[in-house]
Protein backbone atom coordinates (compact mmCIF):
# COMPACT_ATOMS: atom_id res chain seq x y z
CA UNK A 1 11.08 30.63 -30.46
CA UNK A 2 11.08 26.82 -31.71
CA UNK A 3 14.57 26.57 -30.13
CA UNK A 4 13.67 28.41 -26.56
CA UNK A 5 10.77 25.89 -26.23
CA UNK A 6 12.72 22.96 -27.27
CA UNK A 7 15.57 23.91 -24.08
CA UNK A 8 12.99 24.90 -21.93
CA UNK A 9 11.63 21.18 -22.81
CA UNK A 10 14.77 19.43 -22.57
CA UNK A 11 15.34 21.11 -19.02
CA UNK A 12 11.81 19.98 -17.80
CA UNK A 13 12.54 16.38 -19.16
CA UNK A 14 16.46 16.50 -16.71
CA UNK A 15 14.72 17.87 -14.14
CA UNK A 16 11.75 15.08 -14.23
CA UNK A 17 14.41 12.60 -14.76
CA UNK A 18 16.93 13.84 -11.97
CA UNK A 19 13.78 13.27 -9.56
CA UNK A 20 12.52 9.41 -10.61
CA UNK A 21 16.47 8.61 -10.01
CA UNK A 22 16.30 10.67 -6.55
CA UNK A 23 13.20 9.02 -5.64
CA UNK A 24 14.31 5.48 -6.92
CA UNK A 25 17.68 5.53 -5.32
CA UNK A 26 15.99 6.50 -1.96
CA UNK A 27 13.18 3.58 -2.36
CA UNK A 28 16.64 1.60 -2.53
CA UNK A 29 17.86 2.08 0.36
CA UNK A 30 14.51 2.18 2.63
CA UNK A 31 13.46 -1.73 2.04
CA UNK A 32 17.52 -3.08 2.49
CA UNK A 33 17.73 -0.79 5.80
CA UNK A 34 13.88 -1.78 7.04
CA UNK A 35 14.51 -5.41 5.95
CA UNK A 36 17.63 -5.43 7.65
CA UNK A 37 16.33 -3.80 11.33
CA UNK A 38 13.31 -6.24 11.27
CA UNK A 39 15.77 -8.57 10.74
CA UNK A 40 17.64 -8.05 14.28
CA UNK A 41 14.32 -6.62 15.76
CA UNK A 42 13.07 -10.76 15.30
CA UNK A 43 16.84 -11.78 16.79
CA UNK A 44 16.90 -9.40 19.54
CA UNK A 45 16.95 -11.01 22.97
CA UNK A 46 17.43 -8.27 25.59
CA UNK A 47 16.59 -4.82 25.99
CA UNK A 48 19.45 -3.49 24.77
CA UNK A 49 18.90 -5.14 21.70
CA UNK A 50 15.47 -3.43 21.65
CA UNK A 51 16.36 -0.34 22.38
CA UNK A 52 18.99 -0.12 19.29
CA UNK A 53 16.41 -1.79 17.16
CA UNK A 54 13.44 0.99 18.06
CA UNK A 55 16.69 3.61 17.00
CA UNK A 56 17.57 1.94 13.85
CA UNK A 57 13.43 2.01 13.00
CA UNK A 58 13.33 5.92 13.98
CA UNK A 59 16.49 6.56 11.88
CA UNK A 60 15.03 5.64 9.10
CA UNK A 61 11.75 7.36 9.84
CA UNK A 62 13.40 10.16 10.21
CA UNK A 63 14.66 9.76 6.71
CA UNK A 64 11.03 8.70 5.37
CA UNK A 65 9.04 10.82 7.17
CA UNK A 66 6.13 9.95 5.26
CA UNK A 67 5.81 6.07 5.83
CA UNK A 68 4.07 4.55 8.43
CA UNK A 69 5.85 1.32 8.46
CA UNK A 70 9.24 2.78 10.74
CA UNK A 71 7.59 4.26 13.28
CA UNK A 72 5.35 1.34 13.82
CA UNK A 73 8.32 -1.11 14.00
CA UNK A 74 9.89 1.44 16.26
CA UNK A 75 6.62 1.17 18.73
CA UNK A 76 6.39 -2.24 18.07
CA UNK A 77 10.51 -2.74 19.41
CA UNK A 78 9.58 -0.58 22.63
CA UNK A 79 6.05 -2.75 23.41
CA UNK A 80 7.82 -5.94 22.76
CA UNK A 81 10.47 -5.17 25.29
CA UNK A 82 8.15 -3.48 28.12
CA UNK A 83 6.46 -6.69 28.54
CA UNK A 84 9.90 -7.43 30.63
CA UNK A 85 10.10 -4.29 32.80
CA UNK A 86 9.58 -5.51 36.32
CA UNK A 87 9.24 -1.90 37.25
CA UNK A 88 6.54 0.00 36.72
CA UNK A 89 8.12 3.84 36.68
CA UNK A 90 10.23 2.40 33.71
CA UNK A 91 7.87 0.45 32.03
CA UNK A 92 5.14 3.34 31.88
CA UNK A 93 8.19 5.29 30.40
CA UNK A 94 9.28 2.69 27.55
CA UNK A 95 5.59 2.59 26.64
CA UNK A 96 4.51 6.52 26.71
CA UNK A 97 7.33 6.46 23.97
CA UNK A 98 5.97 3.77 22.43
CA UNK A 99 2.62 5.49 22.49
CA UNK A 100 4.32 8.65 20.96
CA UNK A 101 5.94 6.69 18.34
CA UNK A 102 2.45 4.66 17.28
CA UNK A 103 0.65 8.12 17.47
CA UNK A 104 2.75 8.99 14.59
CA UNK A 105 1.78 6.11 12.37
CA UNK A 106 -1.50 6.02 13.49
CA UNK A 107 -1.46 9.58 11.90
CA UNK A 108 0.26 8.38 8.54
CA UNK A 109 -2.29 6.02 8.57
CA UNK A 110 -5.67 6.01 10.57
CA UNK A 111 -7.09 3.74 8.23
CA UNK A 112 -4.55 0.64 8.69
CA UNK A 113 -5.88 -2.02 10.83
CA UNK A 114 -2.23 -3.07 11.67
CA UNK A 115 -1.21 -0.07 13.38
CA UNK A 116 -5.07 -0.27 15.89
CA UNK A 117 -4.03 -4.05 16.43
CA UNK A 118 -0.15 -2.60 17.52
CA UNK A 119 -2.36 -0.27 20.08
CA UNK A 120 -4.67 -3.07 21.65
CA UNK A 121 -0.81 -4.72 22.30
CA UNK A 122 0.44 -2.12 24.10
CA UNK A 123 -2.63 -1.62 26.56
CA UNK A 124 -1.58 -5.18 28.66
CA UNK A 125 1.31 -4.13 29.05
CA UNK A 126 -0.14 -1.12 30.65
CA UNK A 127 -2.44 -3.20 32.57
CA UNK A 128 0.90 -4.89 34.06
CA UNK A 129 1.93 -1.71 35.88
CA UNK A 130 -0.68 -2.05 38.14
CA UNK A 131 -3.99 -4.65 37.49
CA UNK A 132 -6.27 -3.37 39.86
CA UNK A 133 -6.25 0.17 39.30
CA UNK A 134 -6.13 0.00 35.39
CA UNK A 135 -7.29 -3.42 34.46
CA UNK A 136 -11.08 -2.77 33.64
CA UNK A 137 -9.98 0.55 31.83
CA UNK A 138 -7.64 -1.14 29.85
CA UNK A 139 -9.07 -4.43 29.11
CA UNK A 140 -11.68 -2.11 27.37
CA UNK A 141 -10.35 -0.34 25.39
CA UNK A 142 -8.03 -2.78 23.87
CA UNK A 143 -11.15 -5.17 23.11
CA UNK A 144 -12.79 -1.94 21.23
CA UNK A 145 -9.24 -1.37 19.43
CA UNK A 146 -9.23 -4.86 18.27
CA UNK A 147 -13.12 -4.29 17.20
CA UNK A 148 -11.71 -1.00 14.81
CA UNK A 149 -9.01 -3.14 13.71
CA UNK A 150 -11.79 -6.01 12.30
CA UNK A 151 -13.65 -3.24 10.88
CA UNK A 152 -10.91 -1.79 8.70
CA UNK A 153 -9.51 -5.62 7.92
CA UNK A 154 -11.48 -8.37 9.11
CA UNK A 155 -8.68 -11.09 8.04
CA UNK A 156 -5.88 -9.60 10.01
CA UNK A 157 -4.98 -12.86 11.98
CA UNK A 158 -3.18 -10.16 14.59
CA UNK A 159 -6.79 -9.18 15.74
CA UNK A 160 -7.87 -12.86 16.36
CA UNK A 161 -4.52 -13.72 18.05
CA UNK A 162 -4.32 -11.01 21.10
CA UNK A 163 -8.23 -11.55 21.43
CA UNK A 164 -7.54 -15.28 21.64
CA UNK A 165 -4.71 -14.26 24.08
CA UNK A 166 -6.72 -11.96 26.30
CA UNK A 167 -10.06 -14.17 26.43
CA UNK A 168 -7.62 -16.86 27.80
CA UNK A 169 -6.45 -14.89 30.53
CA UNK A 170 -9.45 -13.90 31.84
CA UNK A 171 -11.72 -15.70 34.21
CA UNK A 172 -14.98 -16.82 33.05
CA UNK A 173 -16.63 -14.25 35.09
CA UNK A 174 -15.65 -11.80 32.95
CA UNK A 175 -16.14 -13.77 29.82
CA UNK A 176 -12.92 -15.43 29.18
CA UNK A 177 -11.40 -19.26 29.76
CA UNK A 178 -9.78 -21.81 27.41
CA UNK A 179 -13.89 -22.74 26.04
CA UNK A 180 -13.94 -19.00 24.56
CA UNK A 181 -10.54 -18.34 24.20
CA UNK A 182 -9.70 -21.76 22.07
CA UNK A 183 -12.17 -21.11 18.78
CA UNK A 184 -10.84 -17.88 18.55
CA UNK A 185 -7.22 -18.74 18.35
CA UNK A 186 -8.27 -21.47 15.66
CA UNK A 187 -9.63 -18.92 13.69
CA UNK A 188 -6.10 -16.67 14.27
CA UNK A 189 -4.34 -19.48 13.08
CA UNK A 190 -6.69 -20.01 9.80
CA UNK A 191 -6.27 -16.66 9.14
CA UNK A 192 -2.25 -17.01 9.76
CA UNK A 193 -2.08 -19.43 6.98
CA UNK A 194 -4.38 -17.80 4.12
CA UNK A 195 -3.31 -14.57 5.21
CA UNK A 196 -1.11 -13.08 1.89
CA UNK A 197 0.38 -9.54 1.79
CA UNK A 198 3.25 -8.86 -1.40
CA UNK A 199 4.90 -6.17 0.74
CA UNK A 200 8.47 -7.59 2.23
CA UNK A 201 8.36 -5.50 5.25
CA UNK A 202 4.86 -5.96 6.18
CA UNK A 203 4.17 -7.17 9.91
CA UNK A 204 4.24 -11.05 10.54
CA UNK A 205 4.43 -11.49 13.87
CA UNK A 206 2.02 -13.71 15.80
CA UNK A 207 1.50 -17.20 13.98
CA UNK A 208 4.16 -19.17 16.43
CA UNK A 209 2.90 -18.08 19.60
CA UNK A 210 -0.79 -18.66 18.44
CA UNK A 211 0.09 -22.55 17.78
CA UNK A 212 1.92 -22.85 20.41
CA UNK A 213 -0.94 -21.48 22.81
CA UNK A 214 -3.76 -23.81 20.93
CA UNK A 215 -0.74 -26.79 21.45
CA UNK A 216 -1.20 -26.15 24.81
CA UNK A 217 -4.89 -26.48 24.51
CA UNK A 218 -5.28 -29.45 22.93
């Protein structure tokens, strides 16, 4: 009986330790392959460039079906590169898979305030398609994204940055001009520089543009 236990032991303990290497050697190659697409996501230029990025991101999710991170970068790619689609038809297309791809981190993670901030970036470029028939739709709901981003994380400097952005861009009418939008984008840019996260593939995008808006400011 002593002996049966002992094997039965011994095959637990293989098993156990078959499955840390599995999961260790798979941790290995997600943060070289995510490090490496947000690597040329930051180089990428055109939207052919995007578009490969987006399908490197959903490669790998499709690998790591259980992070968040992927399909976020892959929405990210797709919003990043709408923003240049003169026409509508396609840019409504990029971004309802864009949508589709965020919609899967968002339900990852519902909690992250990175992945509501990614959502309030995609509604301008909505917006673009056509301003007077979805501007005021829009332009609300991003603002009340942003306002469940602060709630979940308060010193996201993303948040601060597109509301800086958006304030500028609208007329003071509507409660926007450089005199609102400047404070704001001071505080995005205070939070830019304390802002600290350990993770290596964790977002970063925003600080340049942010200075270079406030430069313009000044």
């Amino acid at each position: 009986m002593m002996k049966t236990n002992l094997r039965i032991c011994t095959i637990i303990l293989i098993a156990l330790f078959t499955c840390t290497l599995s999961a260790t050697a798979q941790e290995d190659r997600y943060t070289p392959a995510m490090k490496n697409a947000i690597e040329l996501m930051d180089q990428a230029a055109n939207p052919a460039e995007f578009t490969e990025c987006a399908n490197r991101f959903e490669r790998i999710a499709s690998a790591e079906k259980n992070r968040w991170m992927p399909y976020y970068y892959a929405s990210y790619s797709l919003v990043v590169m709408s923003f240049d689609e003169s026409d509508g038809g396609k840019k409504d297309q990029i971004l309802d898979r864009a949508q589709e791809l965020l919609d899967k981190a968002m339900d990852l993670e519902p909690e992250e305030s990175e992945i509501h901030v990614l959502q309030a970036f995609l509604y301008p470029s909505r917006i673009m398609v056509d301003p007077m028939g979805r501007g005021m739709t829009y332009i609300e709901k991003m603002f009340t994204t942003l306002e469940t981003a602060k709630s979940l994380n308060p010193d996201n400097p993303r948040i601060y940055f597109l509301e800086g952005i958006n304030k500028l861009n609208l007329p003071p009418s509507m409660g926007g001009g450089a005199d609102i939008a400047k404070p704001i984008l001071e505080e995005a840019l205070y939070k830019f520089e304390v802002f600290a996260n350990e993770d290596p593939l964790w977002p970063r995008w925003g600080e340049e543009p942010t200075r270079e808006e406030l430069d313009k400011l000044q």
